[in-house]
N, C-alpha and C. Protein backbone atom coordinates (compact mmCIF):
# COMPACT_ATOMS: atom_id res chain seq x y z
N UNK A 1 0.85 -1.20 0.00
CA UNK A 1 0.00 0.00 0.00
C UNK A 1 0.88 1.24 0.00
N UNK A 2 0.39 2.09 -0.94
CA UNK A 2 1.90 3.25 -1.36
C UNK A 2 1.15 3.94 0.13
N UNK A 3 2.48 4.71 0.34
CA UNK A 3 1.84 6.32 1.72
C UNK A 3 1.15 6.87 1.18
N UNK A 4 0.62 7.85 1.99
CA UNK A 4 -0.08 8.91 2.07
C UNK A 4 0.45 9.74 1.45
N UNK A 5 0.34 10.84 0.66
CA UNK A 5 1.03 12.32 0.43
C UNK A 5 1.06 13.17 1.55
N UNK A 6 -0.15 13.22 2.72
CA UNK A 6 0.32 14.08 3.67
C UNK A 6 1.46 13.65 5.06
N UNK A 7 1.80 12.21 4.88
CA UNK A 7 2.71 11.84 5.62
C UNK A 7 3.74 11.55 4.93
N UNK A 8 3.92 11.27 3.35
CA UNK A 8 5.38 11.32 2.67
C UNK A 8 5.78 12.93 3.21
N UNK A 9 5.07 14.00 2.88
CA UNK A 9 5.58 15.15 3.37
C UNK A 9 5.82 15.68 4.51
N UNK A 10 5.21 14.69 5.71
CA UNK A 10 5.60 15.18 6.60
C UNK A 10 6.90 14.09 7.11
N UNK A 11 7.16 13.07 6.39
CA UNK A 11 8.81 12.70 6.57
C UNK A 11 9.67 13.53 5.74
N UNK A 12 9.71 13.84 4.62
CA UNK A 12 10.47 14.98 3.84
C UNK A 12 10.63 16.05 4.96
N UNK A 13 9.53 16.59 5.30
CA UNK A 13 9.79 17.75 6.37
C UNK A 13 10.57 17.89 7.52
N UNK A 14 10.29 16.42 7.90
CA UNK A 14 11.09 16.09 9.41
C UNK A 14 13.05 15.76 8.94
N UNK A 15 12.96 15.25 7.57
CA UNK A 15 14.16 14.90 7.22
C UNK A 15 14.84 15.94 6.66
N UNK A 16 14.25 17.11 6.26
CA UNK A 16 14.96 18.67 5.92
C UNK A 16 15.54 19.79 7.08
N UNK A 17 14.60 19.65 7.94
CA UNK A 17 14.46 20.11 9.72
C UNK A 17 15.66 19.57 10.00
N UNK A 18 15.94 17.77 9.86
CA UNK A 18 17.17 17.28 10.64
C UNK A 18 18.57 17.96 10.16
N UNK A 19 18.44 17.90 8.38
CA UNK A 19 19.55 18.30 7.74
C UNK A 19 19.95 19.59 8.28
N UNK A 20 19.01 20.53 8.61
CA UNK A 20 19.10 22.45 8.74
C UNK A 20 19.88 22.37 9.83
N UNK A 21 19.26 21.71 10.98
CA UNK A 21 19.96 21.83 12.00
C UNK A 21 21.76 21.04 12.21
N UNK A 22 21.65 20.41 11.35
CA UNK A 22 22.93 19.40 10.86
C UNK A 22 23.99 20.57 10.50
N UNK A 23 23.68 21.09 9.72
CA UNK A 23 24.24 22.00 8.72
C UNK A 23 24.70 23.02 9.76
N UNK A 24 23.90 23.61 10.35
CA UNK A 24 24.34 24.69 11.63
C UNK A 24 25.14 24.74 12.64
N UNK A 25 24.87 23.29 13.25
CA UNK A 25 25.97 22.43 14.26
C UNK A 25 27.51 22.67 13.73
N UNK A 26 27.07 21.87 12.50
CA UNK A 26 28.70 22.22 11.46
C UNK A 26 28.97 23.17 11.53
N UNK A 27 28.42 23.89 10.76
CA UNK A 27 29.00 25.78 10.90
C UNK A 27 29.67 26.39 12.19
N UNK A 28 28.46 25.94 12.86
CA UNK A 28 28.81 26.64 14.12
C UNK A 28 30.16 25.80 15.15
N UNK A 29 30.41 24.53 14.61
CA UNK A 29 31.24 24.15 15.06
C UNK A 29 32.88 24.63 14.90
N UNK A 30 32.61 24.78 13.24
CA UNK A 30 33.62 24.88 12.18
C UNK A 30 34.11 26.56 12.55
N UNK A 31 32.89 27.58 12.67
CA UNK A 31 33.23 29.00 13.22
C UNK A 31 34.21 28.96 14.89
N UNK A 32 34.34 27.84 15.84
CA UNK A 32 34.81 28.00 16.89
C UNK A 32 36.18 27.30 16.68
N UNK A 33 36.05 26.91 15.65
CA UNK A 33 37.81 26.39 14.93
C UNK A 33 38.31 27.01 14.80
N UNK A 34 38.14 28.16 13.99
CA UNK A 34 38.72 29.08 12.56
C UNK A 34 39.74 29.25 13.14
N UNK A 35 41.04 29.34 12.48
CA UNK A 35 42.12 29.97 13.04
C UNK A 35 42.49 31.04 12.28
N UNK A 36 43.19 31.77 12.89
CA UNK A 36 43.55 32.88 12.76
C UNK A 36 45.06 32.99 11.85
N UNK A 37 45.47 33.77 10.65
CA UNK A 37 46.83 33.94 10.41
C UNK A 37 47.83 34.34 11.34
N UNK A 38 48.80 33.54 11.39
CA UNK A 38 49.61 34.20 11.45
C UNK A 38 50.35 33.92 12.87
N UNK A 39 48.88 32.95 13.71
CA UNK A 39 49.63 32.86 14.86
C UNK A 39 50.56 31.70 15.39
N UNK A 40 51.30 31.95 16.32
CA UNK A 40 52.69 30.79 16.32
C UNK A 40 52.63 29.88 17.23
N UNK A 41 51.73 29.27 18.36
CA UNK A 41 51.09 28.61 18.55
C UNK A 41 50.80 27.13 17.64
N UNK A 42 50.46 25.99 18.40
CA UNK A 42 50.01 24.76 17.10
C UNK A 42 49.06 24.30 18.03
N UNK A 43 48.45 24.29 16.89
CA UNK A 43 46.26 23.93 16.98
C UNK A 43 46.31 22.32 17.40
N UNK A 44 45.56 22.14 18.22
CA UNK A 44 45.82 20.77 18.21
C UNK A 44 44.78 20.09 16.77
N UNK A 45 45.73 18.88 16.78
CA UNK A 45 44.91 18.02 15.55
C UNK A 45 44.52 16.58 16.28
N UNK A 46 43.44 15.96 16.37
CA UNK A 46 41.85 16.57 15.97
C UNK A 46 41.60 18.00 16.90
N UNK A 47 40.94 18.91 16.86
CA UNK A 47 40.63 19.95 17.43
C UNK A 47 40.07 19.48 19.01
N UNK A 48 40.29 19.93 19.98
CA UNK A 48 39.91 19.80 21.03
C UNK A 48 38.78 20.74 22.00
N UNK A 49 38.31 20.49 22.87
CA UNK A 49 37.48 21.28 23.64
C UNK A 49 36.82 20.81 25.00
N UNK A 50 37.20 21.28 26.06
CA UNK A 50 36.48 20.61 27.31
C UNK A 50 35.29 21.58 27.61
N UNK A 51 34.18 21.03 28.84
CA UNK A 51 32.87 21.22 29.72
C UNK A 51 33.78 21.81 30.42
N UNK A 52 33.26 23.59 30.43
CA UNK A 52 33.71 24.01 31.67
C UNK A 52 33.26 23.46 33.21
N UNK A 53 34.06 23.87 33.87
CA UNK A 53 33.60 22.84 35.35
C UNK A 53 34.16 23.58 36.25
N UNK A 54 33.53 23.57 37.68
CA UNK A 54 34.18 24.33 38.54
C UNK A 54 35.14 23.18 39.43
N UNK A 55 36.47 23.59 39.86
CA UNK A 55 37.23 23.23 40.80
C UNK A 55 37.44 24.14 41.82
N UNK A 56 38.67 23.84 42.81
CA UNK A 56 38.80 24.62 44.31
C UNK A 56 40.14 25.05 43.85
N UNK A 57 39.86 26.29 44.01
CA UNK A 57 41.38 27.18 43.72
C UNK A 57 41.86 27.21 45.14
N UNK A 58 43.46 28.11 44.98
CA UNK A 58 44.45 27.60 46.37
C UNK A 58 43.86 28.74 47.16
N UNK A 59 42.73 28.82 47.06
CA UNK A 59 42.11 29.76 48.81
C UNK A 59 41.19 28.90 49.39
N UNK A 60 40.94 27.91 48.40
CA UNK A 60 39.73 26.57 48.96
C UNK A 60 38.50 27.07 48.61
N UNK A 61 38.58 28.13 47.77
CA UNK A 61 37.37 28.92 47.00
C UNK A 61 36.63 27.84 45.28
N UNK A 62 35.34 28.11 45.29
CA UNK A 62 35.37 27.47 44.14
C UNK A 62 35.75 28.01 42.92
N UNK A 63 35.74 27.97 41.87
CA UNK A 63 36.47 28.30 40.63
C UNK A 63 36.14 27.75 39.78
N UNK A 64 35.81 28.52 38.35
CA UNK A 64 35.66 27.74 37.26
C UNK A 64 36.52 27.88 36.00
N UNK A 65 36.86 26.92 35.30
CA UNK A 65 37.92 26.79 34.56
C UNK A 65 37.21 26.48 33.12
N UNK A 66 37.59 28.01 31.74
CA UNK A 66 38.02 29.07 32.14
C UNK A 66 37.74 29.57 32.96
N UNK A 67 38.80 30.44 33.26
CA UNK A 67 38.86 31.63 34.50
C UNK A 67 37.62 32.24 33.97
N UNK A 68 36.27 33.14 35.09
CA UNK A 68 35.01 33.29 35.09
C UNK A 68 36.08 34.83 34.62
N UNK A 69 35.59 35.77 34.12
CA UNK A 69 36.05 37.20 33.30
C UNK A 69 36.84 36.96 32.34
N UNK A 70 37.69 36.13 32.13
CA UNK A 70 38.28 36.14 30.92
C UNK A 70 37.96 35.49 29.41
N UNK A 71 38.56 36.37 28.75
CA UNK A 71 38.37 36.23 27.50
C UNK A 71 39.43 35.02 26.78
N UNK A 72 40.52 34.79 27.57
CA UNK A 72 41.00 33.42 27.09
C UNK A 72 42.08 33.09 27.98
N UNK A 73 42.15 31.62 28.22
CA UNK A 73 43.12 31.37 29.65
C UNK A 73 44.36 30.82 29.38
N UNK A 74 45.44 30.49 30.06
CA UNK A 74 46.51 29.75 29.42
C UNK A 74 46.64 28.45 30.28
N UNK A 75 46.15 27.53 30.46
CA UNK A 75 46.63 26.42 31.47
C UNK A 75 47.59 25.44 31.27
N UNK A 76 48.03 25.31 32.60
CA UNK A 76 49.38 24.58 32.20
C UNK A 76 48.86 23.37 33.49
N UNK A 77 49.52 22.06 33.17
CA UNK A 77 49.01 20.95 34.34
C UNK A 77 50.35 20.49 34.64
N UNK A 78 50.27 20.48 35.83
CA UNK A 78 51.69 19.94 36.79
C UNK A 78 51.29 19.43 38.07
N UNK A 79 52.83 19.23 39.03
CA UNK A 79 52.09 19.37 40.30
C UNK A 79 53.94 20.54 40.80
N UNK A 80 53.14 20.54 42.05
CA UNK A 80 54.19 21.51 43.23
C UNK A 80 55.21 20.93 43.46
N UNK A 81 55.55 19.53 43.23
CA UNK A 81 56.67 18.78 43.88
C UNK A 81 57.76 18.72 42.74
N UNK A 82 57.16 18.81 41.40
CA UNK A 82 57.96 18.36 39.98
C UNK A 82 59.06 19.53 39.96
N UNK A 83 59.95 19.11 39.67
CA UNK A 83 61.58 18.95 39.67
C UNK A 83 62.03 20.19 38.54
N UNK A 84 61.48 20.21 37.78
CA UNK A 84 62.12 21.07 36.54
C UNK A 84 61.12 20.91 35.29
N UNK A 85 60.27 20.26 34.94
CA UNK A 85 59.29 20.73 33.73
C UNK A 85 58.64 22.09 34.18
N UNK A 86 57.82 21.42 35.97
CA UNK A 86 56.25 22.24 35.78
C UNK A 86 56.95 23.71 36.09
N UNK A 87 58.54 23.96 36.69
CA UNK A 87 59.02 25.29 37.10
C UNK A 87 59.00 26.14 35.96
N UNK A 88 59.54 25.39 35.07
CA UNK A 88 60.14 26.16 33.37
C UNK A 88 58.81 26.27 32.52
N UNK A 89 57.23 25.95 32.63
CA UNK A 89 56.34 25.78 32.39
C UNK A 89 55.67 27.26 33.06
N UNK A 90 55.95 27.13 34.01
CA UNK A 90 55.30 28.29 35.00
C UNK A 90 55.83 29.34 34.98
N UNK A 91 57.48 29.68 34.43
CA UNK A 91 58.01 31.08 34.24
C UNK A 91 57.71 31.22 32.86
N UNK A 92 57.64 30.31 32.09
CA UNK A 92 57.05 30.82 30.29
C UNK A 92 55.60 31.55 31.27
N UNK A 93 54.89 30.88 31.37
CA UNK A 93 53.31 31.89 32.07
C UNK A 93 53.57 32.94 32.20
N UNK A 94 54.72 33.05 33.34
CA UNK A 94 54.81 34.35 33.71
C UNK A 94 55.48 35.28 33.27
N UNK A 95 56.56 35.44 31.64
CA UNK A 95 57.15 36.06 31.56
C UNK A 95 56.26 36.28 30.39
N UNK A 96 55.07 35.50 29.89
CA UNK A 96 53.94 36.03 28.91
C UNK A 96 53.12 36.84 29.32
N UNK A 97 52.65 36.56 30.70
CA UNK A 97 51.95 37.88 31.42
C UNK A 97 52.81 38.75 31.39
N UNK A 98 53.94 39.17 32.03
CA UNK A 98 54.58 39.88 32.06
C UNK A 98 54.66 41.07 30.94
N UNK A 99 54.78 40.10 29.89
CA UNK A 99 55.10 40.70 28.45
C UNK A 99 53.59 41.43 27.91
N UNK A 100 52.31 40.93 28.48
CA UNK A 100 51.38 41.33 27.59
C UNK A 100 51.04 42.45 28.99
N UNK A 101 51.41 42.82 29.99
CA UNK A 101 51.32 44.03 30.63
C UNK A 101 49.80 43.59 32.21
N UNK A 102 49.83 42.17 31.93
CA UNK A 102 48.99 41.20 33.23
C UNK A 102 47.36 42.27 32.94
N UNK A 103 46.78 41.53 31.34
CA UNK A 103 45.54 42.08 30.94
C UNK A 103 44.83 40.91 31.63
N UNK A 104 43.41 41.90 32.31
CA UNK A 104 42.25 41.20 32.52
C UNK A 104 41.90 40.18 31.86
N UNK A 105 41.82 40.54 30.35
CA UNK A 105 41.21 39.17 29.73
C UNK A 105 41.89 38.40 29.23
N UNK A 106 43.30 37.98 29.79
CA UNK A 106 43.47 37.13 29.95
C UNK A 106 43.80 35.96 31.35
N UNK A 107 43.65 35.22 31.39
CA UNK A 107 43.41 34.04 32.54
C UNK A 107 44.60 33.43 32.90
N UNK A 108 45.51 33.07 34.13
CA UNK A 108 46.24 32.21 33.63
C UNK A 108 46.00 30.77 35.13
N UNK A 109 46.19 29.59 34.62
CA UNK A 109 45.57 28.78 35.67
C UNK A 109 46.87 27.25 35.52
N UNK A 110 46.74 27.18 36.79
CA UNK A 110 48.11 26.05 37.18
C UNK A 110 46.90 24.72 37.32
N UNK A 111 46.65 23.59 36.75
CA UNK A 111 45.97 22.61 37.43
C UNK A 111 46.69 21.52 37.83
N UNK A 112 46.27 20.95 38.70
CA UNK A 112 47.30 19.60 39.62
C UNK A 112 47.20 18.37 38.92
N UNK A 113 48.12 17.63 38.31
CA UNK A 113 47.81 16.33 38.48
C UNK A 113 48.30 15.45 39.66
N UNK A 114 48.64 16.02 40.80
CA UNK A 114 48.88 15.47 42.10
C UNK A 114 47.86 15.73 42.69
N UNK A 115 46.34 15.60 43.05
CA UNK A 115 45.68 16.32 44.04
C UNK A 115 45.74 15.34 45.31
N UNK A 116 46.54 15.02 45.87
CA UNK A 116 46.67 13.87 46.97
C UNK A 116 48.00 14.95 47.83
N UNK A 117 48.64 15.45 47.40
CA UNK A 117 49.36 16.59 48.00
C UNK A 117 49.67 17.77 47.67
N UNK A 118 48.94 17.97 46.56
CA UNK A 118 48.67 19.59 46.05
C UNK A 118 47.49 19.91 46.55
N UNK A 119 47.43 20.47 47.85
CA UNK A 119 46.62 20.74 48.81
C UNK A 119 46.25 22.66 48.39
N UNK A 120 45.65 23.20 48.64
CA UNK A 120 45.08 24.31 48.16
C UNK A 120 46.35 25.23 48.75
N UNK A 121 46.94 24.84 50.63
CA UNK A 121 47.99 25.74 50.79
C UNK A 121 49.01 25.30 49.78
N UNK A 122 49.51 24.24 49.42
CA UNK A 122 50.58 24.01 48.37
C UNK A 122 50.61 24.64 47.10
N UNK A 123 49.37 24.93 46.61
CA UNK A 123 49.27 25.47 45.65
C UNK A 123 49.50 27.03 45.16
N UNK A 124 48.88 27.57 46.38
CA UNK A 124 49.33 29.08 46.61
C UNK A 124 50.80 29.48 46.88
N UNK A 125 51.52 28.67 47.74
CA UNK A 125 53.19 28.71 47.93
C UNK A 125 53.99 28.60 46.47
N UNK A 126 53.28 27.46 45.74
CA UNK A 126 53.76 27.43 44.22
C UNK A 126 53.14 28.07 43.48
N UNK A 127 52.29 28.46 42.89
CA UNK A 127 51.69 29.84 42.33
C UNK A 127 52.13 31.16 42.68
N UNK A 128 52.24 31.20 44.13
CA UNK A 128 52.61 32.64 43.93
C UNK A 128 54.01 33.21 43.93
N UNK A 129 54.94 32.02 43.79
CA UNK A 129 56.50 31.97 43.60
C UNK A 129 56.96 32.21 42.27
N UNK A 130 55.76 32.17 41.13
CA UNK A 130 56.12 32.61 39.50
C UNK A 130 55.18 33.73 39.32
N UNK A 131 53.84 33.96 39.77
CA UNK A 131 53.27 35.14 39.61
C UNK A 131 51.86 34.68 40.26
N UNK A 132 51.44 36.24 40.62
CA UNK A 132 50.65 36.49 41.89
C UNK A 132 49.18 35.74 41.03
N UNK A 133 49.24 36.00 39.62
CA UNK A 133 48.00 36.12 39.16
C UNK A 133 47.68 34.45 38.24
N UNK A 134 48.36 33.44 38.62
CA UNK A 134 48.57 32.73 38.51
C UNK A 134 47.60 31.77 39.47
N UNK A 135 46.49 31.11 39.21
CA UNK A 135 45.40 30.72 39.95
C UNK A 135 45.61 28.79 39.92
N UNK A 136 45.74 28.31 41.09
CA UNK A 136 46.28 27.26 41.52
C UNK A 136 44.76 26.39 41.54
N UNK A 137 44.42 25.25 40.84
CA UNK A 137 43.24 24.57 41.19
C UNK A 137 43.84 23.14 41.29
N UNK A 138 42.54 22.55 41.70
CA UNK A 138 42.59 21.45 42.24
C UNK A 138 40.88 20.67 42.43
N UNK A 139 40.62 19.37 42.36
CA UNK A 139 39.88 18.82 43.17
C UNK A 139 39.79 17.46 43.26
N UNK A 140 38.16 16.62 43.26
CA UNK A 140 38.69 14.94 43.46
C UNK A 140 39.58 14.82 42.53
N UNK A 141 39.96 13.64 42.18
CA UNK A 141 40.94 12.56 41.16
C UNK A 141 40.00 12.31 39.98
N UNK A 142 38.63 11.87 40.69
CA UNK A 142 37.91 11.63 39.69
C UNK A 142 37.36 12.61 38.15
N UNK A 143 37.14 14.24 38.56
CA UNK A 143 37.27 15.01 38.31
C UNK A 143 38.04 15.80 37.28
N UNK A 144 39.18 15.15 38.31
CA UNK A 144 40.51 16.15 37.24
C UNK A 144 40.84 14.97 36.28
N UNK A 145 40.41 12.99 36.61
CA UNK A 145 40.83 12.43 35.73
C UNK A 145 40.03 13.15 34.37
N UNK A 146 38.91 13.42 34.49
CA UNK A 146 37.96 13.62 32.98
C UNK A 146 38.35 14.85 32.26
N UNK A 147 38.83 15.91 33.12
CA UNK A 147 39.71 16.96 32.80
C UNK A 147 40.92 16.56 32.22
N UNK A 148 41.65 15.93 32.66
CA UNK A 148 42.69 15.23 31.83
C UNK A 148 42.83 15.18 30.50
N UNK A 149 41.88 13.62 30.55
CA UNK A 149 41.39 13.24 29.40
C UNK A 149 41.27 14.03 28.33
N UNK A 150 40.08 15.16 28.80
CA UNK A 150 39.46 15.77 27.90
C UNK A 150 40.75 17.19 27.03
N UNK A 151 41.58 17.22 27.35
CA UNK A 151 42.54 17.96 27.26
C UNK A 151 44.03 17.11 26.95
N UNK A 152 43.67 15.59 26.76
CA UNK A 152 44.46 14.52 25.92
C UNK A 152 45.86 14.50 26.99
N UNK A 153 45.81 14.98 28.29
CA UNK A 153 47.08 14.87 29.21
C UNK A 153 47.14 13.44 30.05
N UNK A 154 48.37 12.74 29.22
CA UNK A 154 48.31 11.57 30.35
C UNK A 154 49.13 11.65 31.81
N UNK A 155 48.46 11.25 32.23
CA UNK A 155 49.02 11.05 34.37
C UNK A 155 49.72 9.58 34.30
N UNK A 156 50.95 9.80 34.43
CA UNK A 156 51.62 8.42 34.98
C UNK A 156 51.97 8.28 36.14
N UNK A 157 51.42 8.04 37.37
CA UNK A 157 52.18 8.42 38.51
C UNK A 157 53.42 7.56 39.02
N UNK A 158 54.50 7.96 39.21
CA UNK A 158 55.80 7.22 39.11
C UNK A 158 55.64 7.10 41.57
N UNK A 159 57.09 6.84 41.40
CA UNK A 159 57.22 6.24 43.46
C UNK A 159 57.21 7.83 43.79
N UNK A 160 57.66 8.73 43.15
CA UNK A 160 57.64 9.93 43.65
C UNK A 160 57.47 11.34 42.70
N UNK A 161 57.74 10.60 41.66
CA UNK A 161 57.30 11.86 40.58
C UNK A 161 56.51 11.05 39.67
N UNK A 162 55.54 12.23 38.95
CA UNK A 162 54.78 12.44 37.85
C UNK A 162 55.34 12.33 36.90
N UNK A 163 54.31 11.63 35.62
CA UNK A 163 54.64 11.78 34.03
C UNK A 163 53.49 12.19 33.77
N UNK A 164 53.63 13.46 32.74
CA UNK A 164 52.41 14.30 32.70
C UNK A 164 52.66 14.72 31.64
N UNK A 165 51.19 15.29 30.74
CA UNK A 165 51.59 16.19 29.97
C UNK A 165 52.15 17.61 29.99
N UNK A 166 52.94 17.89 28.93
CA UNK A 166 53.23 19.02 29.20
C UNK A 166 53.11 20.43 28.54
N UNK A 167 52.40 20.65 27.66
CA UNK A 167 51.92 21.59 26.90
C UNK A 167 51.26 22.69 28.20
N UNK A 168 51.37 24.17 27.10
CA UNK A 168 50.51 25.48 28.00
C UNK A 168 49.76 25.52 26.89
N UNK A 169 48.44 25.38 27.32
CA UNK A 169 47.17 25.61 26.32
C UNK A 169 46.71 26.65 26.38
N UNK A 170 46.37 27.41 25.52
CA UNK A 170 45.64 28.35 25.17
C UNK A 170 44.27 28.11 24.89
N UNK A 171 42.97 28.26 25.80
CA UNK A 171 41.63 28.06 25.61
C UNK A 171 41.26 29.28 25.85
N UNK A 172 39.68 29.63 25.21
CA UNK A 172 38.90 30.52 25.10
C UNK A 172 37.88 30.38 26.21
N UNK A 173 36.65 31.30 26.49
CA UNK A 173 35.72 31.61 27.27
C UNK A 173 34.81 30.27 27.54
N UNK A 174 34.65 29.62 25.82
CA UNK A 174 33.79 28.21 25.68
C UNK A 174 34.33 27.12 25.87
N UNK A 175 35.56 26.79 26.43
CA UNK A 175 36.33 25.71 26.38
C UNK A 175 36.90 25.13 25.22
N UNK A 176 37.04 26.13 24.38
CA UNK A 176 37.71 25.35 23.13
C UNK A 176 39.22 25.70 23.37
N UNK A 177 39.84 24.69 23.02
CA UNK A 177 41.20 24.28 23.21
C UNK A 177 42.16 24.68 21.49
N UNK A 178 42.69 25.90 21.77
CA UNK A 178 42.39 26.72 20.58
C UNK A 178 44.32 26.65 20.11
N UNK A 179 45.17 26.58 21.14
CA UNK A 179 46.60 26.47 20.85
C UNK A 179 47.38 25.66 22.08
N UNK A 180 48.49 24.95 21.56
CA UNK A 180 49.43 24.96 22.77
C UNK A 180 50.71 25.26 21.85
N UNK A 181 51.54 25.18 23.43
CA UNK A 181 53.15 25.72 22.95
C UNK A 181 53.65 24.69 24.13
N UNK A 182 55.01 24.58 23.66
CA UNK A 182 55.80 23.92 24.93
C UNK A 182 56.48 24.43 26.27
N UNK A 183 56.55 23.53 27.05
CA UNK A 183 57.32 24.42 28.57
C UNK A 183 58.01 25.24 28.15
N UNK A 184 58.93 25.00 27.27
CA UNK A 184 60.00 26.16 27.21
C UNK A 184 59.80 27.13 26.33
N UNK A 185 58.71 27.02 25.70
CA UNK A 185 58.30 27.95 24.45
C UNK A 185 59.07 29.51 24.41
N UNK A 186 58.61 30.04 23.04
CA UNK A 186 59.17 31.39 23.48
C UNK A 186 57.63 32.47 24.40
N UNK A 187 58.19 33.07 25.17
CA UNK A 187 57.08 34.11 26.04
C UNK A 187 56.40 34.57 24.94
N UNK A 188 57.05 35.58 24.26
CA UNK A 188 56.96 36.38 23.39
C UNK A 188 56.10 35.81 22.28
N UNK A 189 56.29 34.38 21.93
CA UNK A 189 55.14 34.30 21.14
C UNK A 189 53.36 33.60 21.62
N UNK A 190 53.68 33.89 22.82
CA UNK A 190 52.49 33.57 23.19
C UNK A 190 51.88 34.94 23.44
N UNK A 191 52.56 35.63 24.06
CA UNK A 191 52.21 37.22 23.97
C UNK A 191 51.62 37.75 23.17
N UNK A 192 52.22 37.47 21.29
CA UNK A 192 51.75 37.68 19.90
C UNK A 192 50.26 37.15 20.00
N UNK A 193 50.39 36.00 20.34
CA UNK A 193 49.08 35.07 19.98
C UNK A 193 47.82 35.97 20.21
N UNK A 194 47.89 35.97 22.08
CA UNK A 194 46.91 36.23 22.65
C UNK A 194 47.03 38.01 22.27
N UNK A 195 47.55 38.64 21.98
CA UNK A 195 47.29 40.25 21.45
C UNK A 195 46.65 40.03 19.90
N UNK A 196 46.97 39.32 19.16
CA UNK A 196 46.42 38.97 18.00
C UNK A 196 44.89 38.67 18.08
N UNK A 197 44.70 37.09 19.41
CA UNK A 197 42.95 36.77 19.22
C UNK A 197 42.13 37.61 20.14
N UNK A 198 42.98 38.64 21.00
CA UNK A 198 42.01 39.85 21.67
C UNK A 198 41.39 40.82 21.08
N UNK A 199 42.48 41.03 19.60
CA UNK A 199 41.98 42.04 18.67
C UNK A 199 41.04 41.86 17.79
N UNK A 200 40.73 40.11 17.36
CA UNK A 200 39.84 39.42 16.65
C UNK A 200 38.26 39.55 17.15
């Protein structure tokens, strides 16, 4: 028995509706990609993006990551005890603030992959030893594991030190995961970056 004409059209309809909104998702996905010329930074490939989420910054305050006012954050993941990556990780931060004159909109945030002794006071002693504006978080394991993840950083925990990732990411307001650079990167071109996508 052939269909109906008023229900062939109302599957055509429902199956044009699906496409529109298909089509938009894309776009709108593809618009939170776009990159920009010119900047020196490397995009991750596949493109990345985490659920903002709140954690406990080093006052035992809650916090949400991005930093809540800024227009784009730089996070770097370590812990307080590590030896020489997360130090040389944390003065690139700070000699990029430094360099871009410590603007509001931008964010800069230390997260733990130790939270078993990166205790909120630990965090503030190490945060505020590279720069004041440098926001120390933390919370369960469970938590920061999906944070991890979602930001492609593996946690190896060794008898006394960490294997971690080590990239400083550059994310935006929506959690898109928009650049990284390495611990030792140059300051200066992270400086470029973020004066470049403030002006965008």
């Amino acid at each position: 028995m052939r269909p109906s004409l008023p229900r062939t059209l109302g599957v055509l309809a429902l199956a044009l509706a699906a496409l529109t909104l298909g089509v938009q998702v894309f776009l709108s996905s593809r618009a939170s990609q776009t990159t920009v010329a010119g900047l020196r930074g490397t995009p991750l490939q596949p493109a990345r993006s985490f659920e903002p989420v709140q954690l406990t910054d080093q006052r035992g305050a809650s916090a949400r990551l991005p930093l809540e006012g800024a227009t784009y954050t730089l996070v770097f993941f370590g812990y307080t005890h590590c030896p020489d990556v997360c130090p040389l990780g944390m003065s690139t931060l700070a000699r990029a603030d430094r360099e871009l004159g410590h603007p509001k909109a931008l964010g800069l945030a230390f997260v733990t992959v130790d939270p078993s002794r990166d205790t909120p006071a630990a965090l503030a002693t190490f945060t505020r030893s590279f720069d004041s504006r440098i926001v120390g978080l933390t919370s369960d394991p469970s938590q920061l594991g999906i944070l991890w993840s979602q930001f492609g950083v593996v946690v190896a925990p060794a008898s006394r030190e960490f294997v971690h990732g080590e990239s400083i990411y550059l994310v935006d307001a929506n959690g898109h995961i928009v650049l990284e650079y390495p611990p030792d990167g140059s300051a200066a071109d992270i400086a470029s970056d973020v004066r470049t996508l403030l002006r965008t």
